[in-house]
C-alpha atoms as a PDB file:
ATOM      1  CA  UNK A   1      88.273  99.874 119.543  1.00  0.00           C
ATOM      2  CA  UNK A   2      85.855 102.851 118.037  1.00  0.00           C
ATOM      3  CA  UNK A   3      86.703 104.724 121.129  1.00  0.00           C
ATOM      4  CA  UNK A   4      90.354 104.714 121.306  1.00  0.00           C
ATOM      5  CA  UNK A   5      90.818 105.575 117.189  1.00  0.00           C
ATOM      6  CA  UNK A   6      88.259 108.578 117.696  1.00  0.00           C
ATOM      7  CA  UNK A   7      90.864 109.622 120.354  1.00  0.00           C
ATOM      8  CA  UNK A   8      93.960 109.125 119.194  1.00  0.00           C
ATOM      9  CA  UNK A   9      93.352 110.274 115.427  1.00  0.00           C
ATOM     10  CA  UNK A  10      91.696 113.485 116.528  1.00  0.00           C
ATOM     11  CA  UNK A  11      95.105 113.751 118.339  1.00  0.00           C
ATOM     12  CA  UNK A  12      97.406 112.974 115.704  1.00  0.00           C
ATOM     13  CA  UNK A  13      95.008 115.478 112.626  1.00  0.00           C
ATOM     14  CA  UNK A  14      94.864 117.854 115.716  1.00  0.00           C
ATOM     15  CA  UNK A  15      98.871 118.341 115.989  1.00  0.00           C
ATOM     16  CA  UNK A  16      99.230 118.356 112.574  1.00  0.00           C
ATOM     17  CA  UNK A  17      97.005 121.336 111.681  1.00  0.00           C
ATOM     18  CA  UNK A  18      98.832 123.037 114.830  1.00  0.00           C
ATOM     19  CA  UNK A  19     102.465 122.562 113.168  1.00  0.00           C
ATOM     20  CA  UNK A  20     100.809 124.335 109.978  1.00  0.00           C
ATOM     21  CA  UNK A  21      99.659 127.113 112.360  1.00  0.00           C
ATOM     22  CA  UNK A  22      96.079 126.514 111.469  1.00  0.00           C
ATOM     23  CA  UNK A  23      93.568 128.516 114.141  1.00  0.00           C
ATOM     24  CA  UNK A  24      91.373 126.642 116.321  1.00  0.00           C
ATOM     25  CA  UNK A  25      88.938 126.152 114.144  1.00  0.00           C
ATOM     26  CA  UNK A  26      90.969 124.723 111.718  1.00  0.00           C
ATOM     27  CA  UNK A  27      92.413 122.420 114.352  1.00  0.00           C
ATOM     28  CA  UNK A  28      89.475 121.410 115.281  1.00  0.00           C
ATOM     29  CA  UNK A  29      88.113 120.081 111.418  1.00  0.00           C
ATOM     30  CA  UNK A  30      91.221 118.611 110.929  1.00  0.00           C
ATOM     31  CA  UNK A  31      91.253 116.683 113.765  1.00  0.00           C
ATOM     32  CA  UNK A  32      87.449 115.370 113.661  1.00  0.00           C
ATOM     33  CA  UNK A  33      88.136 114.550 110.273  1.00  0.00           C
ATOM     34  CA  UNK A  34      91.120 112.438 110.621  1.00  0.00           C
ATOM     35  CA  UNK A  35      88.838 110.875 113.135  1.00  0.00           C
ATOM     36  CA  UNK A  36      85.505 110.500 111.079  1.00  0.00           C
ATOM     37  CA  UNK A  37      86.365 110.194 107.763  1.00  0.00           C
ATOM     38  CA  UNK A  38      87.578 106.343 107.505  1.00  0.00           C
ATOM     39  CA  UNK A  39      84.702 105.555 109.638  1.00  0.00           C
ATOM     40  CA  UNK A  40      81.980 107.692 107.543  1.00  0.00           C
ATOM     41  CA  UNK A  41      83.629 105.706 104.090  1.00  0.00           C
ATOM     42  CA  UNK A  42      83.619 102.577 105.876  1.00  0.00           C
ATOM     43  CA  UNK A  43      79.855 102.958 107.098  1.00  0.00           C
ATOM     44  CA  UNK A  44      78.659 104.105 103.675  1.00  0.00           C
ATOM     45  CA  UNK A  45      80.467 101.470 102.420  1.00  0.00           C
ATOM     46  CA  UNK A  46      78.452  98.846 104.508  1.00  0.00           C
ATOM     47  CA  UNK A  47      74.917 100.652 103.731  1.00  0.00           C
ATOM     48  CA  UNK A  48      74.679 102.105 107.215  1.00  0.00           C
ATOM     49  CA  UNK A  49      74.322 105.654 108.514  1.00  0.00           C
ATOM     50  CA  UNK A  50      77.598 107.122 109.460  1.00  0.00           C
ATOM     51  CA  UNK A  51      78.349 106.674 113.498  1.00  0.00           C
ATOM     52  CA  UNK A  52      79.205 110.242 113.854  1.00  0.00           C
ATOM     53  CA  UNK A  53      76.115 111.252 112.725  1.00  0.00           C
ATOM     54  CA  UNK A  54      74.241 109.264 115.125  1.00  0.00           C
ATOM     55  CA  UNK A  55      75.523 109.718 118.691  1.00  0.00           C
ATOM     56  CA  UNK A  56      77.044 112.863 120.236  1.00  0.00           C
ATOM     57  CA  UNK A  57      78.864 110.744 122.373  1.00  0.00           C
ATOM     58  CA  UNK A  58      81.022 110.206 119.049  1.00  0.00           C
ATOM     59  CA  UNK A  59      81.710 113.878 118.296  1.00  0.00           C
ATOM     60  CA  UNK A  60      82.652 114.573 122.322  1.00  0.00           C
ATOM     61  CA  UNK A  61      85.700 111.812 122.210  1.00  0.00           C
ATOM     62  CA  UNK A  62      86.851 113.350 118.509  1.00  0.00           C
ATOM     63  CA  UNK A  63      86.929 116.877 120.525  1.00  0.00           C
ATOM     64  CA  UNK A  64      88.408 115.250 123.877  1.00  0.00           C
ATOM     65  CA  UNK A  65      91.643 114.140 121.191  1.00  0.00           C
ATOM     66  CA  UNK A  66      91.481 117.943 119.994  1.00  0.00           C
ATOM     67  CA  UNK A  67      91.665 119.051 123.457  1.00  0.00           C
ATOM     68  CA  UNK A  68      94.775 116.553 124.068  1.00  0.00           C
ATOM     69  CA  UNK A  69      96.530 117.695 120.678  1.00  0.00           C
ATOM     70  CA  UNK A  70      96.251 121.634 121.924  1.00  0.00           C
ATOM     71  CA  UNK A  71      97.244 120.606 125.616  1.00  0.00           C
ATOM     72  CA  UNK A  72     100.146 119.085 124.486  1.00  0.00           C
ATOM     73  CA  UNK A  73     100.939 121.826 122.024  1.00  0.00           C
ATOM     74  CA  UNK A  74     101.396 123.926 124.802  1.00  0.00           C
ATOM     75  CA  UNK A  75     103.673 121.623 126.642  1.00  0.00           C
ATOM     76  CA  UNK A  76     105.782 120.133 123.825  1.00  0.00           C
ATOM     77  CA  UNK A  77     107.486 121.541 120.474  1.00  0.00           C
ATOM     78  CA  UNK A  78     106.219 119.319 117.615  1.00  0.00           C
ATOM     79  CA  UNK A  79     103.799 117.633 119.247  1.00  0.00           C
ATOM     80  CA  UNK A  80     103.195 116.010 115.437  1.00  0.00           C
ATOM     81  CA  UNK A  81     106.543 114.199 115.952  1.00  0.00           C
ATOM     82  CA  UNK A  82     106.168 113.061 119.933  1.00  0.00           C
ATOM     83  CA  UNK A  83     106.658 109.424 120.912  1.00  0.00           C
ATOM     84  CA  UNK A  84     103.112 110.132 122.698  1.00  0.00           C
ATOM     85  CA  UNK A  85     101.675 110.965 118.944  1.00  0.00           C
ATOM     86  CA  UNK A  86     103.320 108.495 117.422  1.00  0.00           C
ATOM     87  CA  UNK A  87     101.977 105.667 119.810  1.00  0.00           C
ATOM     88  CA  UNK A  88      99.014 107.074 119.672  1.00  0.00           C
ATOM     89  CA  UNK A  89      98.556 107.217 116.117  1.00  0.00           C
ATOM     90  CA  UNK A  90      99.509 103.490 116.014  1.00  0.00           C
ATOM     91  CA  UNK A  91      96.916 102.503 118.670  1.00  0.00           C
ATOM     92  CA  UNK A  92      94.594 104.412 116.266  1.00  0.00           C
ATOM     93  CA  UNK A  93      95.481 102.689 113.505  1.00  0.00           C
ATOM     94  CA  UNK A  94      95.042  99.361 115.035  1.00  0.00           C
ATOM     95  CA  UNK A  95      91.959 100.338 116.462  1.00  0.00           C
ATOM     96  CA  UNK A  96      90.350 101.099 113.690  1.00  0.00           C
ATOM     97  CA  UNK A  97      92.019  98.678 111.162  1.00  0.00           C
ATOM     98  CA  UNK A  98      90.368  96.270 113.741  1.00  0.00           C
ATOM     99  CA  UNK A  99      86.855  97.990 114.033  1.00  0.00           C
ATOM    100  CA  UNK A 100      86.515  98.257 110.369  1.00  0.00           C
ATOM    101  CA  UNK A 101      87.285  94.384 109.641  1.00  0.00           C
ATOM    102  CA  UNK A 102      84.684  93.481 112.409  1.00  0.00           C
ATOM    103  CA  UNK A 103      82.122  95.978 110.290  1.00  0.00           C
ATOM    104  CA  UNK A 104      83.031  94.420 107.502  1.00  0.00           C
ATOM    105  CA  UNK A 105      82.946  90.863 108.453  1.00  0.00           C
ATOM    106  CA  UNK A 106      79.104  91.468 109.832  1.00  0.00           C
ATOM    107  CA  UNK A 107      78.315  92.788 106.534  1.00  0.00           C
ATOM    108  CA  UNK A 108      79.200  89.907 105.005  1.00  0.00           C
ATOM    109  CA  UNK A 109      81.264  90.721 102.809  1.00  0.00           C
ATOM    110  CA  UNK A 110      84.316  88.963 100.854  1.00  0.00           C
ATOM    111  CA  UNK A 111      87.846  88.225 102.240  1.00  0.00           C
ATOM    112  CA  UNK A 112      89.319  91.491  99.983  1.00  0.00           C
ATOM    113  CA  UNK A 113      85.907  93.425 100.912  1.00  0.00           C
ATOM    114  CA  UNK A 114      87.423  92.963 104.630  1.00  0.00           C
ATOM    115  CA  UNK A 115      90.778  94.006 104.301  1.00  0.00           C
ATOM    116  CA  UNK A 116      90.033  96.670 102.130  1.00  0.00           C
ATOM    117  CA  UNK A 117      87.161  98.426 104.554  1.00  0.00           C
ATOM    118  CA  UNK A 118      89.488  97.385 107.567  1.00  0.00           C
ATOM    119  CA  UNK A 119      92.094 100.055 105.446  1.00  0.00           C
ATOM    120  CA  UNK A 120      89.870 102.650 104.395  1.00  0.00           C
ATOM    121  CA  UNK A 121      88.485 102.677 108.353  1.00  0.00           C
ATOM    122  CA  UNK A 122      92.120 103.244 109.272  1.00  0.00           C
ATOM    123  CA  UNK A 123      93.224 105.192 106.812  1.00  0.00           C
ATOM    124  CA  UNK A 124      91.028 107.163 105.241  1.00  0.00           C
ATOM    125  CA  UNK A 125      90.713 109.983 107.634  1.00  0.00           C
ATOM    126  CA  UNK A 126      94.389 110.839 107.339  1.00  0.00           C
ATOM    127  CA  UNK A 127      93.641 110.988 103.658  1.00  0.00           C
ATOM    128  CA  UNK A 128      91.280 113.665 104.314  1.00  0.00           C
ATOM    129  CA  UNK A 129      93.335 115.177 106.406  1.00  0.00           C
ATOM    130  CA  UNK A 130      96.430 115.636 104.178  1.00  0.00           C
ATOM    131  CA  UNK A 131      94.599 116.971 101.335  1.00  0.00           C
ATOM    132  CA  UNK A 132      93.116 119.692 103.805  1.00  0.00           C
ATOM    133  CA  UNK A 133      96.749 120.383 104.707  1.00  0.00           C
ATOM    134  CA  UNK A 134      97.643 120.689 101.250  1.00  0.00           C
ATOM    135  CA  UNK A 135      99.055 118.043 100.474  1.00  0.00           C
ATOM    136  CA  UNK A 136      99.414 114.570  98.516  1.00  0.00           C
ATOM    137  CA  UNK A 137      98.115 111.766 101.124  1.00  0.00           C
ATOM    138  CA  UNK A 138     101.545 110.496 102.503  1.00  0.00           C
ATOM    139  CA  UNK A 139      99.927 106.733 102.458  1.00  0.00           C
ATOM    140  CA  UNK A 140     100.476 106.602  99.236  1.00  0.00           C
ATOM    141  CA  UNK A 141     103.921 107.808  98.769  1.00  0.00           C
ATOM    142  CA  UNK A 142     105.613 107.924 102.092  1.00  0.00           C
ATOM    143  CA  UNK A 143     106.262 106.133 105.169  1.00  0.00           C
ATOM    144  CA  UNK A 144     105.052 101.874 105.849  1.00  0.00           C
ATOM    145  CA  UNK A 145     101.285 102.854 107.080  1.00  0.00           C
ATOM    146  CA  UNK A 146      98.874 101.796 105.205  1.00  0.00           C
ATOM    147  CA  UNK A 147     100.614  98.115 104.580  1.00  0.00           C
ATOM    148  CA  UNK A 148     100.540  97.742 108.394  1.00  0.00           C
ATOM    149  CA  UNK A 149      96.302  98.268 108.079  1.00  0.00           C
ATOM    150  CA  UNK A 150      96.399  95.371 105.519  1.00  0.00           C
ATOM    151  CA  UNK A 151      98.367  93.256 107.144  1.00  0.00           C
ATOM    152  CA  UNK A 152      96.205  93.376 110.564  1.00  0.00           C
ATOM    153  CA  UNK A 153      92.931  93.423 108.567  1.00  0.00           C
ATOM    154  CA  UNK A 154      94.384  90.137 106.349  1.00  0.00           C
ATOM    155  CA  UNK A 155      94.899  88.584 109.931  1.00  0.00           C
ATOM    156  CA  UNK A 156      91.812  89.081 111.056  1.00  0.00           C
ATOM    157  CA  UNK A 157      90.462  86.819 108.238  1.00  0.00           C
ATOM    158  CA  UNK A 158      92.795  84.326 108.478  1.00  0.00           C
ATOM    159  CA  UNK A 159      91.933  84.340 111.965  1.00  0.00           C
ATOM    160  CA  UNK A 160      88.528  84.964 112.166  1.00  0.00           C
ATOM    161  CA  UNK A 161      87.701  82.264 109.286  1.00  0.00           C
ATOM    162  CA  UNK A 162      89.975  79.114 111.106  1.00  0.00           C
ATOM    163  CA  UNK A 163      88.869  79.951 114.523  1.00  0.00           C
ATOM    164  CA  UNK A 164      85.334  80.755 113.890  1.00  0.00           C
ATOM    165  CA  UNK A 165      86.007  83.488 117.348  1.00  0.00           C
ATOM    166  CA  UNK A 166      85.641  86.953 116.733  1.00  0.00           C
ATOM    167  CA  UNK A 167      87.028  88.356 120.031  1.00  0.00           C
ATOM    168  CA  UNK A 168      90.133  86.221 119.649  1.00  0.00           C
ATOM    169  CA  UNK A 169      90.703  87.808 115.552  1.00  0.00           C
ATOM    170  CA  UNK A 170      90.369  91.356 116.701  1.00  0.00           C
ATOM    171  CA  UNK A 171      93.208  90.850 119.483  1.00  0.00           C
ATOM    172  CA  UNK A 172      95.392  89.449 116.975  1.00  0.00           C
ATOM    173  CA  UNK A 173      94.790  92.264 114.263  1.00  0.00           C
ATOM    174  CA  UNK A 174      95.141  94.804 116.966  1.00  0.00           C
ATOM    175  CA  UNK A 175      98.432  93.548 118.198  1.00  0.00           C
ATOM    176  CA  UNK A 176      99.792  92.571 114.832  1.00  0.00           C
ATOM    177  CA  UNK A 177      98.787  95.701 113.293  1.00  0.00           C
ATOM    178  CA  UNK A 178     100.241  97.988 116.094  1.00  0.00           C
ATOM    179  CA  UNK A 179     103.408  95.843 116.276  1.00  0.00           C
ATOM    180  CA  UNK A 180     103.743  96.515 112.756  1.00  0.00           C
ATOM    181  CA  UNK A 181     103.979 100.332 112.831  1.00  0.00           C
ATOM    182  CA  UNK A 182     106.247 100.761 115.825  1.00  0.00           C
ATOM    183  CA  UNK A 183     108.696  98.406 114.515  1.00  0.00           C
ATOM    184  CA  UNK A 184     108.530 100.039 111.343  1.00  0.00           C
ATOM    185  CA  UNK A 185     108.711 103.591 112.874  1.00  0.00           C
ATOM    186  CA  UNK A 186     111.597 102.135 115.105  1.00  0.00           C
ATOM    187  CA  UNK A 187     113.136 100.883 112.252  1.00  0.00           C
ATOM    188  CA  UNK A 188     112.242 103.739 109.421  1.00  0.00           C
ATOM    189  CA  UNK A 189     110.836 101.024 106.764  1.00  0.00           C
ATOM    190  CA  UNK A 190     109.489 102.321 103.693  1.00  0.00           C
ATOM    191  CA  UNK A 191     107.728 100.326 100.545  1.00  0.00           C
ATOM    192  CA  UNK A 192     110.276 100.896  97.572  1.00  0.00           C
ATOM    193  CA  UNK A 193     109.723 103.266  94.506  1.00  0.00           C
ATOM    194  CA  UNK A 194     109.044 102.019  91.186  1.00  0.00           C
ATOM    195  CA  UNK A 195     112.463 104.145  90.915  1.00  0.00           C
ATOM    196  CA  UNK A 196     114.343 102.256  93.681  1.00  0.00           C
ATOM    197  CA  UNK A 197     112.974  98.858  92.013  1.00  0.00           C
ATOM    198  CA  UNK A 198     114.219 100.481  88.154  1.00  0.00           C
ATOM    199  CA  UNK A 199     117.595 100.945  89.777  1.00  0.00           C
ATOM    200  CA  UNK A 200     117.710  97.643  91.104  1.00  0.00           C
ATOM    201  CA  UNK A 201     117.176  95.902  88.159  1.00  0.00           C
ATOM    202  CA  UNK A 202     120.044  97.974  86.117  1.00  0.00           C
ATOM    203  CA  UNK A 203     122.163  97.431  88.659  1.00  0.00           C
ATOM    204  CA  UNK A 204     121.615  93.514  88.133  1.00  0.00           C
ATOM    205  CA  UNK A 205     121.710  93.814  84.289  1.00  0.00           C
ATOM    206  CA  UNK A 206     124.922  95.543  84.759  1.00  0.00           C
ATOM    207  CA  UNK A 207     126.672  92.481  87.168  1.00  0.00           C
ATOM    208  CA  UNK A 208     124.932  89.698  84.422  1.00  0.00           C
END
């Protein structure tokens, strides 16, 4: 699970920085930290020392999805906005909503403590990532990400905790969690506004 969000996150923060024309350089942070920076919270989190700081194996797949995001650059226009991105930014996300609930769960902590870690693993490197594009982190105003992470890391509880089978919860967060952004990429779905829910509510003042 580790292996394939490294990859595909440090493809998706990789194309990114190259539709903002960043140089290599720049390319190259961005994408490692859209890979590491869930995982670094996550482990910090837990009381552990950060994966990426341990292995160099770590750091060589983060560069392998750099490599991929500037080969594919060179192929494709927006590469940010491929169907190969966008699968594999939701095979990352399910990776490492997954990884981070099994972290979490042998941690021991509590059912929110899981879902919540299982979220920040997923998510929190394309938080880094948006605020070194310059930008508000489009989690929490745009787009149905982030709920997907919940909803696969609040399955892997519920499955983990009746089932008493680890292997068997992190195939069903993987698959629920990826299912869950495709279909809502297919499908555009967006959380409402506080503004769409105000609007809502005058319109059914209005009919009463």
């Amino acid at each position: 699970m580790n292996t394939i969000g490294l990859v595909a996150f440090a493809l998706v923060g990789s194309a990114k920085a190259i539709r903002e024309e960043f140089d290599l350089l720049g390319v190259a942070v961005v994408g490692l930290v859209t890979a590491f920076g869930g995982g670094a919270t996550r482990d910090v989190l837990v009381n552990r020392v950060p994966l990426a700081l341990q292995s160099m194996g770590e750091i060589s797949l983060g560069l392998l999805g750099v490599a991929l995001a500037l080969g594919l650059s060179v192929l494709l226009d927006g590469p940010d906005r491929h169907p190969i991105t966008l699968v594999s930014d939701a095979l990352g996300l399910a990776a490492f909503t997954t990884a981070g609930a099994i972290v979490a769960t042998d941690a021991g902590v509590s059912a929110f403590g899981v879902v919540a870690v299982a979220a920040i693993n997923a998510c929190g490197g394309g938080a880094f990532a948006d605020i070194l594009l310059d930008r508000s982190p489009f989690i929490l105003f745009d787009d149905f990400y982030a709920s997907c992470s919940i909803g696969g890391g609040a399955t892997y509880w519920v499955v983990v905790t009746a089932s008493g089978s680890g292997g068997l919860a992190a195939g069903v967060c993987a698959a629920v969690t990826v299912g869950l952004r495709l279909t809502a990429v297919t499908r555009g779905w967006e959380l409402p506004t506080a503004q769409v829910l105000g609007r809502v509510g005058r319109r059914f003042g209005d009919k009463r």
